[in-house]
C-alpha atoms as a PDB file:
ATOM      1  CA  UNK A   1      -6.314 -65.317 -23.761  1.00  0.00           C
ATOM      2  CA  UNK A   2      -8.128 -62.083 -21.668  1.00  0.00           C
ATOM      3  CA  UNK A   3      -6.577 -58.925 -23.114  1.00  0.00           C
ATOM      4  CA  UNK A   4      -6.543 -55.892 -21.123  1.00  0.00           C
ATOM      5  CA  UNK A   5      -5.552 -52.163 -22.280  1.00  0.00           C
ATOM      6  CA  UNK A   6      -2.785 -50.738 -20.216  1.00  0.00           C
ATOM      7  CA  UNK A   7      -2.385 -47.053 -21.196  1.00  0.00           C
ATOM      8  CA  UNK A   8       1.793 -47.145 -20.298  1.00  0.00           C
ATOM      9  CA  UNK A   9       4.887 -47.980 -20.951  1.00  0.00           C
ATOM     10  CA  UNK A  10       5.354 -51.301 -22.099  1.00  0.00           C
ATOM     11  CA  UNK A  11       8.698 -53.395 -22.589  1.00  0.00           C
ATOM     12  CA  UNK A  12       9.657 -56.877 -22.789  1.00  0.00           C
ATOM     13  CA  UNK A  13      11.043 -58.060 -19.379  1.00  0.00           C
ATOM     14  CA  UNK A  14       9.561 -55.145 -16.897  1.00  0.00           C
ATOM     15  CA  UNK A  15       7.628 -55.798 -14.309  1.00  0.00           C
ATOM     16  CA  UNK A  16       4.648 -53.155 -13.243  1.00  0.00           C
ATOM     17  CA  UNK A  17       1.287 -52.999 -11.595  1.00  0.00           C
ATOM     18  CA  UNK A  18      -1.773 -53.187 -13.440  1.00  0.00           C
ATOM     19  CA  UNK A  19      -3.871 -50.020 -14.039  1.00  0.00           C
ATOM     20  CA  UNK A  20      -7.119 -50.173 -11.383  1.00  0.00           C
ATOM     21  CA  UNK A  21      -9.351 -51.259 -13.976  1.00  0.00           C
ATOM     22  CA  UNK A  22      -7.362 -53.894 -15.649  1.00  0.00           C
ATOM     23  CA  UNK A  23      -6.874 -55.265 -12.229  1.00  0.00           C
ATOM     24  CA  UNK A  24     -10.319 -55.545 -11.409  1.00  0.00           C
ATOM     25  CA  UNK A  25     -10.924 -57.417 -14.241  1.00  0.00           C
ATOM     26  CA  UNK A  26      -7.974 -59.514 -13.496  1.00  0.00           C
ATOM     27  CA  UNK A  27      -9.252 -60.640  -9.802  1.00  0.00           C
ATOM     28  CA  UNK A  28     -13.026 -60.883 -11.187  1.00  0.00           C
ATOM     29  CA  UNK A  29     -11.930 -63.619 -14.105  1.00  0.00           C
ATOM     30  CA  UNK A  30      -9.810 -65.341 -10.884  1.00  0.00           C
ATOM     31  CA  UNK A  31      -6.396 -65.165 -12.574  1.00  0.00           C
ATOM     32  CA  UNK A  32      -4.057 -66.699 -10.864  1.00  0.00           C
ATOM     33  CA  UNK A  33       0.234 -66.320 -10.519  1.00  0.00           C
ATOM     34  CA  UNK A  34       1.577 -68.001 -13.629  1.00  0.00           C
ATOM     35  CA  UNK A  35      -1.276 -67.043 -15.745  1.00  0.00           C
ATOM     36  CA  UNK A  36      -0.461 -65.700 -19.131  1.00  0.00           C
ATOM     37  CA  UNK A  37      -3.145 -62.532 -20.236  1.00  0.00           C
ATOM     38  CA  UNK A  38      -2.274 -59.985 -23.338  1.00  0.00           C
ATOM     39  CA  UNK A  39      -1.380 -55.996 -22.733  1.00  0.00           C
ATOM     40  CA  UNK A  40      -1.560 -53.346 -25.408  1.00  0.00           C
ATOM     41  CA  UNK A  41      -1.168 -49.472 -24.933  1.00  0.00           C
ATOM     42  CA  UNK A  42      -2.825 -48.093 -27.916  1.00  0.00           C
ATOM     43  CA  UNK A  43       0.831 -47.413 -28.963  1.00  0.00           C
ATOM     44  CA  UNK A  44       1.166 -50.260 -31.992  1.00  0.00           C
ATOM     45  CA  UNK A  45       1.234 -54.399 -31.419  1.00  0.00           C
ATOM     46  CA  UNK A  46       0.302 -56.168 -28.289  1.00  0.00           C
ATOM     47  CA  UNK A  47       2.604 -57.692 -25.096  1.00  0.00           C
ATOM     48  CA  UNK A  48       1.978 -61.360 -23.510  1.00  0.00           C
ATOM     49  CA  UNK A  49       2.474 -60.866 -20.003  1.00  0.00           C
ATOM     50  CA  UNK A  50       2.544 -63.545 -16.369  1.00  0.00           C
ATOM     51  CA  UNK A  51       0.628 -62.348 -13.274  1.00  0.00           C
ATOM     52  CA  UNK A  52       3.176 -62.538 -10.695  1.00  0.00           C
ATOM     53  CA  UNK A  53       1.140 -61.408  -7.755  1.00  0.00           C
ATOM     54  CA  UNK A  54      -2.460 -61.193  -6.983  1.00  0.00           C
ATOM     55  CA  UNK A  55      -2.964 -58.531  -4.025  1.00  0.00           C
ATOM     56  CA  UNK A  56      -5.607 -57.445  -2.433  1.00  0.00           C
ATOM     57  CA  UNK A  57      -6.692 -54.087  -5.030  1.00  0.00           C
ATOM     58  CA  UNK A  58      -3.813 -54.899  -7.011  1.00  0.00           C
ATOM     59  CA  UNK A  59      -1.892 -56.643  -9.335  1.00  0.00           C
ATOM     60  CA  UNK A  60       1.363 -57.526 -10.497  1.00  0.00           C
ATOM     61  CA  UNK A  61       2.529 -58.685 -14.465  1.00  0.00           C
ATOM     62  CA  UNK A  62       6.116 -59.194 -16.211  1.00  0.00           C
ATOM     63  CA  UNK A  63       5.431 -58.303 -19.873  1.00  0.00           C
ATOM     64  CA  UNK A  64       6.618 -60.903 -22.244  1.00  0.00           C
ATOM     65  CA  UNK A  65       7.211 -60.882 -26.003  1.00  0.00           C
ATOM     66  CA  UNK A  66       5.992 -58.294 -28.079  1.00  0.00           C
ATOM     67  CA  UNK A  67       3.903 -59.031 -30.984  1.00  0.00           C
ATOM     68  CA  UNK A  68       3.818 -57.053 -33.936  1.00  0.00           C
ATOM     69  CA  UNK A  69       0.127 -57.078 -34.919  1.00  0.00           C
ATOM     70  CA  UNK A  70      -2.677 -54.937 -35.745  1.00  0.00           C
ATOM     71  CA  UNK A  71      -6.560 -54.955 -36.949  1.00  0.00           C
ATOM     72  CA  UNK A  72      -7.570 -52.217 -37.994  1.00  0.00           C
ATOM     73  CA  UNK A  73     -10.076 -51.220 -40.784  1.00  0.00           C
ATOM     74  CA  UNK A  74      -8.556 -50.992 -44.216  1.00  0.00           C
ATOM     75  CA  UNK A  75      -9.951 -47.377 -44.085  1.00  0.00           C
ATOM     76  CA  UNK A  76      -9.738 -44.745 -41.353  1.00  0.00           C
ATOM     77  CA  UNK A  77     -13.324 -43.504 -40.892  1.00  0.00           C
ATOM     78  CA  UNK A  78     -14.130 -40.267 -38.318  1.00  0.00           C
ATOM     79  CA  UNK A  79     -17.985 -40.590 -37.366  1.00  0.00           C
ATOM     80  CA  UNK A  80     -19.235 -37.361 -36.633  1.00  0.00           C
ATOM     81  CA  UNK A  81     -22.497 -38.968 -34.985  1.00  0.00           C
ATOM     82  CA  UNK A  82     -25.464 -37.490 -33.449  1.00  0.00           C
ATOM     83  CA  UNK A  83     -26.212 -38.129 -30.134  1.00  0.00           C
ATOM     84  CA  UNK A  84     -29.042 -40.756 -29.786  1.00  0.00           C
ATOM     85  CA  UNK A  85     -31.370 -41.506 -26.868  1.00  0.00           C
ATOM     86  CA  UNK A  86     -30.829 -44.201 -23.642  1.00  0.00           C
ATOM     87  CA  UNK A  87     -28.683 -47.002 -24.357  1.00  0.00           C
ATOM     88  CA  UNK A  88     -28.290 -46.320 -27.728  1.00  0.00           C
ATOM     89  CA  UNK A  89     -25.341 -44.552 -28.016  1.00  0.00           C
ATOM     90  CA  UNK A  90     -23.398 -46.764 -25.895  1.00  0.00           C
ATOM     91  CA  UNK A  91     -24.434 -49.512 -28.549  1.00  0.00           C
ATOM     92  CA  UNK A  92     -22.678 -47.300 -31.408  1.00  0.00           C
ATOM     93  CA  UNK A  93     -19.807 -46.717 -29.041  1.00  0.00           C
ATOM     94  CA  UNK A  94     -19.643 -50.251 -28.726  1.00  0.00           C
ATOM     95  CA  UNK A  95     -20.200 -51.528 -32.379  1.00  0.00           C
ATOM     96  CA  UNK A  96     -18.272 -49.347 -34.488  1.00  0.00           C
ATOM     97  CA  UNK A  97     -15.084 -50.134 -32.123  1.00  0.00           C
ATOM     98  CA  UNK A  98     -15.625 -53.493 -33.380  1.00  0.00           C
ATOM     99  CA  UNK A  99     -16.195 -52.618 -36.842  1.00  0.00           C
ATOM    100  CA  UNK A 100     -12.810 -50.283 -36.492  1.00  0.00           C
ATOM    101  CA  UNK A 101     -13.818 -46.873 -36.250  1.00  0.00           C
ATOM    102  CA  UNK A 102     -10.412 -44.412 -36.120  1.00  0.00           C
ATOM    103  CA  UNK A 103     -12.811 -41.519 -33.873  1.00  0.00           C
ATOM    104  CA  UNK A 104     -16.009 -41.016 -32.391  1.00  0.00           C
ATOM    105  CA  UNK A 105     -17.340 -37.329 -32.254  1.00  0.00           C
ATOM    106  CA  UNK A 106     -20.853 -37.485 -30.413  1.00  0.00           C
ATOM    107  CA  UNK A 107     -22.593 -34.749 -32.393  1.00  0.00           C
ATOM    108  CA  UNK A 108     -25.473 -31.847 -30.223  1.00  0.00           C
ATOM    109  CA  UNK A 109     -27.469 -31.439 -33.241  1.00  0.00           C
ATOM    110  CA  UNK A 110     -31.050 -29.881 -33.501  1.00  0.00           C
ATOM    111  CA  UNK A 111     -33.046 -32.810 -32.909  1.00  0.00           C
ATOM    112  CA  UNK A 112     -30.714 -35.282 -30.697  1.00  0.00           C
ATOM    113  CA  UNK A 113     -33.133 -35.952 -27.426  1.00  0.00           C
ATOM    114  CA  UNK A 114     -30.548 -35.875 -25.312  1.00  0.00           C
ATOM    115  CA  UNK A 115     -28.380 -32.187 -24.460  1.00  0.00           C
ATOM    116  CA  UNK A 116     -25.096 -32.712 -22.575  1.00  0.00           C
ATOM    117  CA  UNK A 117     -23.429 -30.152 -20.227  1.00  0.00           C
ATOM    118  CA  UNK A 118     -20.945 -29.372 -17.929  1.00  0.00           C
ATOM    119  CA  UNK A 119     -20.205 -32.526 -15.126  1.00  0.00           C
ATOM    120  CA  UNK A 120     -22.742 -34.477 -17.176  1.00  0.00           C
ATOM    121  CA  UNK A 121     -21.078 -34.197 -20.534  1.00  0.00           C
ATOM    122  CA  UNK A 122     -17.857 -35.382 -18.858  1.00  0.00           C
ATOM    123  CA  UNK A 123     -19.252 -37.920 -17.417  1.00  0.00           C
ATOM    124  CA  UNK A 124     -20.590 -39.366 -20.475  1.00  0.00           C
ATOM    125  CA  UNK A 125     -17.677 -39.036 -22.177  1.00  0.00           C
ATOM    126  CA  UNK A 126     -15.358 -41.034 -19.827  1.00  0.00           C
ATOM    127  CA  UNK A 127     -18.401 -43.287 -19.828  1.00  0.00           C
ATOM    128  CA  UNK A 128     -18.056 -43.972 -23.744  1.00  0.00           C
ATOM    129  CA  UNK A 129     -14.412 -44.233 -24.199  1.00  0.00           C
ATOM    130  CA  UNK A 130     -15.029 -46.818 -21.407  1.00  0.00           C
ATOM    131  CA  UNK A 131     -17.249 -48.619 -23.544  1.00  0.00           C
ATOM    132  CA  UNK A 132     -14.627 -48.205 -26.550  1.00  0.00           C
ATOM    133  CA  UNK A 133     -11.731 -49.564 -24.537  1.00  0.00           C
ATOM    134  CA  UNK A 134     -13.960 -52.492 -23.311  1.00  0.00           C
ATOM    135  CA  UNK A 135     -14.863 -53.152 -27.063  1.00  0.00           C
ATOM    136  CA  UNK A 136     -11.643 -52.758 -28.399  1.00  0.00           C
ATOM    137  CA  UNK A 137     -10.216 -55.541 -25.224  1.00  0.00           C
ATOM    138  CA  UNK A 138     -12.691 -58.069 -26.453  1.00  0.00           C
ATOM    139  CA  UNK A 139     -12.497 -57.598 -30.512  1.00  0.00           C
ATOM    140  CA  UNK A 140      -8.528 -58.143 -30.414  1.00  0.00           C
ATOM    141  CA  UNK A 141      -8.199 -54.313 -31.348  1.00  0.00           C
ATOM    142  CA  UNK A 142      -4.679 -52.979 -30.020  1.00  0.00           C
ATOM    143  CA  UNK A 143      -5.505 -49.640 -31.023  1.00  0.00           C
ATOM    144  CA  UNK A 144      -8.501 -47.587 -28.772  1.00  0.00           C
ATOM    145  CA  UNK A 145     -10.331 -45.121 -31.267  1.00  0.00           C
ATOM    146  CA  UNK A 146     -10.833 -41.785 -29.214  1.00  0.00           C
ATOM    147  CA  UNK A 147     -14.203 -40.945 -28.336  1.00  0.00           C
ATOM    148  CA  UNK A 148     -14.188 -36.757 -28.375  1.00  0.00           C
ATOM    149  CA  UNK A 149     -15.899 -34.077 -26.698  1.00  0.00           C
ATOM    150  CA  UNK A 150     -19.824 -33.651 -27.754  1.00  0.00           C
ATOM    151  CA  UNK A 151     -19.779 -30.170 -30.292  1.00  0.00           C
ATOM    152  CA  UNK A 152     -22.279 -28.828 -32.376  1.00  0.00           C
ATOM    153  CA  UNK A 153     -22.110 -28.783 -36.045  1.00  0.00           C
ATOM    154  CA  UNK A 154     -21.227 -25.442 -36.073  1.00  0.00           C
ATOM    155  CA  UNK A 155     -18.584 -25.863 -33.350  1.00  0.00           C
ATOM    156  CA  UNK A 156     -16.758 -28.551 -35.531  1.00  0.00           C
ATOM    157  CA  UNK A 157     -17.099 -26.918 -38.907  1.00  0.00           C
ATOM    158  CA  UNK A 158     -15.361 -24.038 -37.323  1.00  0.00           C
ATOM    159  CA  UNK A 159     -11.938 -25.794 -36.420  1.00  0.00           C
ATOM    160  CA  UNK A 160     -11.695 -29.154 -38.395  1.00  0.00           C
ATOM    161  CA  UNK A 161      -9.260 -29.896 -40.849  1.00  0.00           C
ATOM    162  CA  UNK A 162      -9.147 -30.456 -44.471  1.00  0.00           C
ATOM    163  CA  UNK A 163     -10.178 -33.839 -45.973  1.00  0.00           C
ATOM    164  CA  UNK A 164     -13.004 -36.157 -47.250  1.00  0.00           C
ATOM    165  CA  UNK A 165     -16.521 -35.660 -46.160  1.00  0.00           C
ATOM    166  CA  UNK A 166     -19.430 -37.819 -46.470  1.00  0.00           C
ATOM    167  CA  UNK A 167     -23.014 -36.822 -45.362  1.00  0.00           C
ATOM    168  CA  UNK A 168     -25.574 -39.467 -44.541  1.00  0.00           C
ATOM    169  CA  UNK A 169     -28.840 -37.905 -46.787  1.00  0.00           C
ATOM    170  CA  UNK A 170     -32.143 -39.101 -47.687  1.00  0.00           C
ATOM    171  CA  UNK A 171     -31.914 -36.258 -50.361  1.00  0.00           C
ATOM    172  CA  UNK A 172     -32.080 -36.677 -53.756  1.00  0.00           C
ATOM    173  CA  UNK A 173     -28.990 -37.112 -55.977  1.00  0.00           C
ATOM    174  CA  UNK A 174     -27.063 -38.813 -53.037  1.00  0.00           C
ATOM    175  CA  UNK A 175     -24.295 -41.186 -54.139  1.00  0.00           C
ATOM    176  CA  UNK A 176     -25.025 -44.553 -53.339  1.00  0.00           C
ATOM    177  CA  UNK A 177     -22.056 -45.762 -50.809  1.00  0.00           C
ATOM    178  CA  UNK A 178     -20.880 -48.485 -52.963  1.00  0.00           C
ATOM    179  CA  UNK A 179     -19.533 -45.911 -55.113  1.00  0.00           C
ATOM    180  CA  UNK A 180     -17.620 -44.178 -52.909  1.00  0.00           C
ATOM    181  CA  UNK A 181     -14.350 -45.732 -53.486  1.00  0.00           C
ATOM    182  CA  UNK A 182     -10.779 -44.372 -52.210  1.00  0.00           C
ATOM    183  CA  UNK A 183      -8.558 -45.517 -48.868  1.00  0.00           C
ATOM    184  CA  UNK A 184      -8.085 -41.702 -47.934  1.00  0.00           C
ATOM    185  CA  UNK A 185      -9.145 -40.991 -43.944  1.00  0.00           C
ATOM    186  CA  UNK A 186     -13.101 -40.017 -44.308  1.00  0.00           C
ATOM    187  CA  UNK A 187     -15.365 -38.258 -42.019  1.00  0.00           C
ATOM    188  CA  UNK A 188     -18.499 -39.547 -41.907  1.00  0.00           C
ATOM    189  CA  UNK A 189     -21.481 -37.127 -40.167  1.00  0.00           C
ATOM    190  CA  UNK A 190     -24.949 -38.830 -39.318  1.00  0.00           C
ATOM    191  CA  UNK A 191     -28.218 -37.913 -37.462  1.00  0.00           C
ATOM    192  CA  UNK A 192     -29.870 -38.800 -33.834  1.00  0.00           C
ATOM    193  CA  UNK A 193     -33.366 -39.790 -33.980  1.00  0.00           C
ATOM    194  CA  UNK A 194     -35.110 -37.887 -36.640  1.00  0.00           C
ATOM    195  CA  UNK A 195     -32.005 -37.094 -38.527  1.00  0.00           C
ATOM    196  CA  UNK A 196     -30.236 -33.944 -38.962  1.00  0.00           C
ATOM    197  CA  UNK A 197     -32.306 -30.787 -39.495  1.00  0.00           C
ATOM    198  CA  UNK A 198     -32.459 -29.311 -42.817  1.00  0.00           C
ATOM    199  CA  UNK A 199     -30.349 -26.373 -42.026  1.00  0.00           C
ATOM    200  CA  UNK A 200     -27.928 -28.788 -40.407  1.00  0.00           C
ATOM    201  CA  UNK A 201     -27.646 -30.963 -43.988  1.00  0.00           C
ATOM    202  CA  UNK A 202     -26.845 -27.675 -45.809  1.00  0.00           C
ATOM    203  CA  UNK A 203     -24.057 -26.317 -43.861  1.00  0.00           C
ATOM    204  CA  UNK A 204     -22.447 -29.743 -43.884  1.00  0.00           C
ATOM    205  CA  UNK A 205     -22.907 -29.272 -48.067  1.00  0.00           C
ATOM    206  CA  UNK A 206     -21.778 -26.054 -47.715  1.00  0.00           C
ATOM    207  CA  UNK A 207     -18.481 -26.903 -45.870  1.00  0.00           C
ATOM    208  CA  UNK A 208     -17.697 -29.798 -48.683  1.00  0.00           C
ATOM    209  CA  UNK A 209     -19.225 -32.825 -47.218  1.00  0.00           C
ATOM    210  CA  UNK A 210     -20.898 -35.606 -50.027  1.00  0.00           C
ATOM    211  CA  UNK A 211     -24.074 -36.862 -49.719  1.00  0.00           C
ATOM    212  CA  UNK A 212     -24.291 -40.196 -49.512  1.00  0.00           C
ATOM    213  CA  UNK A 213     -27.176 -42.489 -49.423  1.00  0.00           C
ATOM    214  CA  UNK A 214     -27.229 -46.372 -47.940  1.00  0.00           C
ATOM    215  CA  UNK A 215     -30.344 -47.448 -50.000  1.00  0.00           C
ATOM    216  CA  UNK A 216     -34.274 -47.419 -50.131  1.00  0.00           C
ATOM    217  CA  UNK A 217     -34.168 -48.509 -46.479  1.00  0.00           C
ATOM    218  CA  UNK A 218     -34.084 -45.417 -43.734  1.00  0.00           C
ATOM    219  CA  UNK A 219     -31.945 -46.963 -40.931  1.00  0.00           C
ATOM    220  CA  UNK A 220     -32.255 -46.052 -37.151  1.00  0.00           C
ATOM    221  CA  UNK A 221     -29.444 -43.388 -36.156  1.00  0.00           C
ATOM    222  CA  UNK A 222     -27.534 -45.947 -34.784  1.00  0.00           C
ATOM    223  CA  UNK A 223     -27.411 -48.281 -37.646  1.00  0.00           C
ATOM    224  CA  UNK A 224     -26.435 -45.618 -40.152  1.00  0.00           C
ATOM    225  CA  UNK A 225     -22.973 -45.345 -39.367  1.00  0.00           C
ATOM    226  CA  UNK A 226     -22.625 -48.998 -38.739  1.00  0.00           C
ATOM    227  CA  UNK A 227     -23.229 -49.715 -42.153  1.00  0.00           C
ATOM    228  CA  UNK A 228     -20.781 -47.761 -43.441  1.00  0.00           C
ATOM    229  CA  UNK A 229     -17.974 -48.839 -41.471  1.00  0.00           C
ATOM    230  CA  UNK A 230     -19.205 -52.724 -42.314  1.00  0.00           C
ATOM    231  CA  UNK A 231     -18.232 -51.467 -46.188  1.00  0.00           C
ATOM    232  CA  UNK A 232     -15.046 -49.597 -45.521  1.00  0.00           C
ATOM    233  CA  UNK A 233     -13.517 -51.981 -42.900  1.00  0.00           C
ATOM    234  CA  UNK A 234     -13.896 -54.991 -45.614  1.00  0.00           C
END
């Protein structure tokens, strides 16, 4: 059944108009009146709903039942990622929605290739949650992780909150991640191309954050991550 998020009110037995870019969807898959498609707000569980009218730009639903479920990741993990080149990012966008990320931070380090700013930086941004509310539509997520503003290191260290911290590191003495054990929220911080810069790596130790290592292998940028949410979503 096509799911679409609907970020509003939803209640058994009201009828509304679709969002513009649920509806777009709606009238390129050909739905027709009397066709049954799934709504979810981000807010907890998901709605059947009927089309009831196909316009023109728009289109009207009555939501249905109300289903009590969710699928999300055993653990709540925050990547703190660094931005990576071309398509790439939108690929980690895309992936670790489906391999239920809680929050995406895109990281300005030293080394990412790309520098975002101003009308560009927004525009990537609405471009990635985008991706994350497309991803989340087809996995059968009813919960959208938020994809934040791009900050620097620095910029994040400065105002984030207490908790667990894991570093991606190629040092020696990293814990391997199959020891990291725990269900507590965890933010996880990992390089763009190159990785992150050695000054980077020890304010992250500084402000409390573990190394961890993933093995003998060094993974591109935006495999890292995915590999540790493929652990901590089992």
């Amino acid at each position: 059944m096509p799911r679409f998020f609907c970020p509003t009110p939803l209640a058994t037995g009201h009828a509304l108009s679709l969002p513009a870019g649920a509806a777009r969807h709606v009238q390129v898959l050909r739905l027709q009146p009397g066709d049954v498609i799934t709504l979810f707000n981000g807010e907890g569980g998901e709605f059947d709903a009927t089309v009831t009218r196909m316009g023109r730009s728009d289109v009207e639903v009555e939501v249905g039942a109300h289903r009590e479920v969710e699928r999300e990741a055993a653990r709540a993990v925050h990547l703190l990622a660094g931005i990576t080149a071309n398509e790439r990012m939108d690929w980690l966008v895309e992936k670790a929605t489906e391999l239920g990320v809680a929050s995406i931070t895109p990281l300005v380090a030293e080394r990412s290739v790309l520098k975002l700013k101003g009308e560009r930086a927004d525009k990537k941004l609405a471009h990635w949650q985008g991706v994350a509310v497309a991803a989340a539509e087809q996995c059968g997520r009813n919960r959208v992780p938020a994809v934040h503003a791009a900050v620097s290191l620095k910029e994040w260290l400065a105002r984030a909150e207490a908790g667990e911290r894991w570093v991606l590191s190629l040092s020696e003495g990293a814990q391997a991640l199959s020891a990291m054990t725990g269900s507590a929220p965890v933010t996880v911080l990992s390089g763009p191309e190159g990785g992150l810069s050695p000054s980077e790596e020890a304010s992250a130790l500084a402000a409390g954050f573990v190394p961890v290592t993933l093995g003998p292998r060094v993974l591109r940028a935006e495999t890292a991550p995915l590999a540790v949410l493929g652990v901590c979503s089992a």
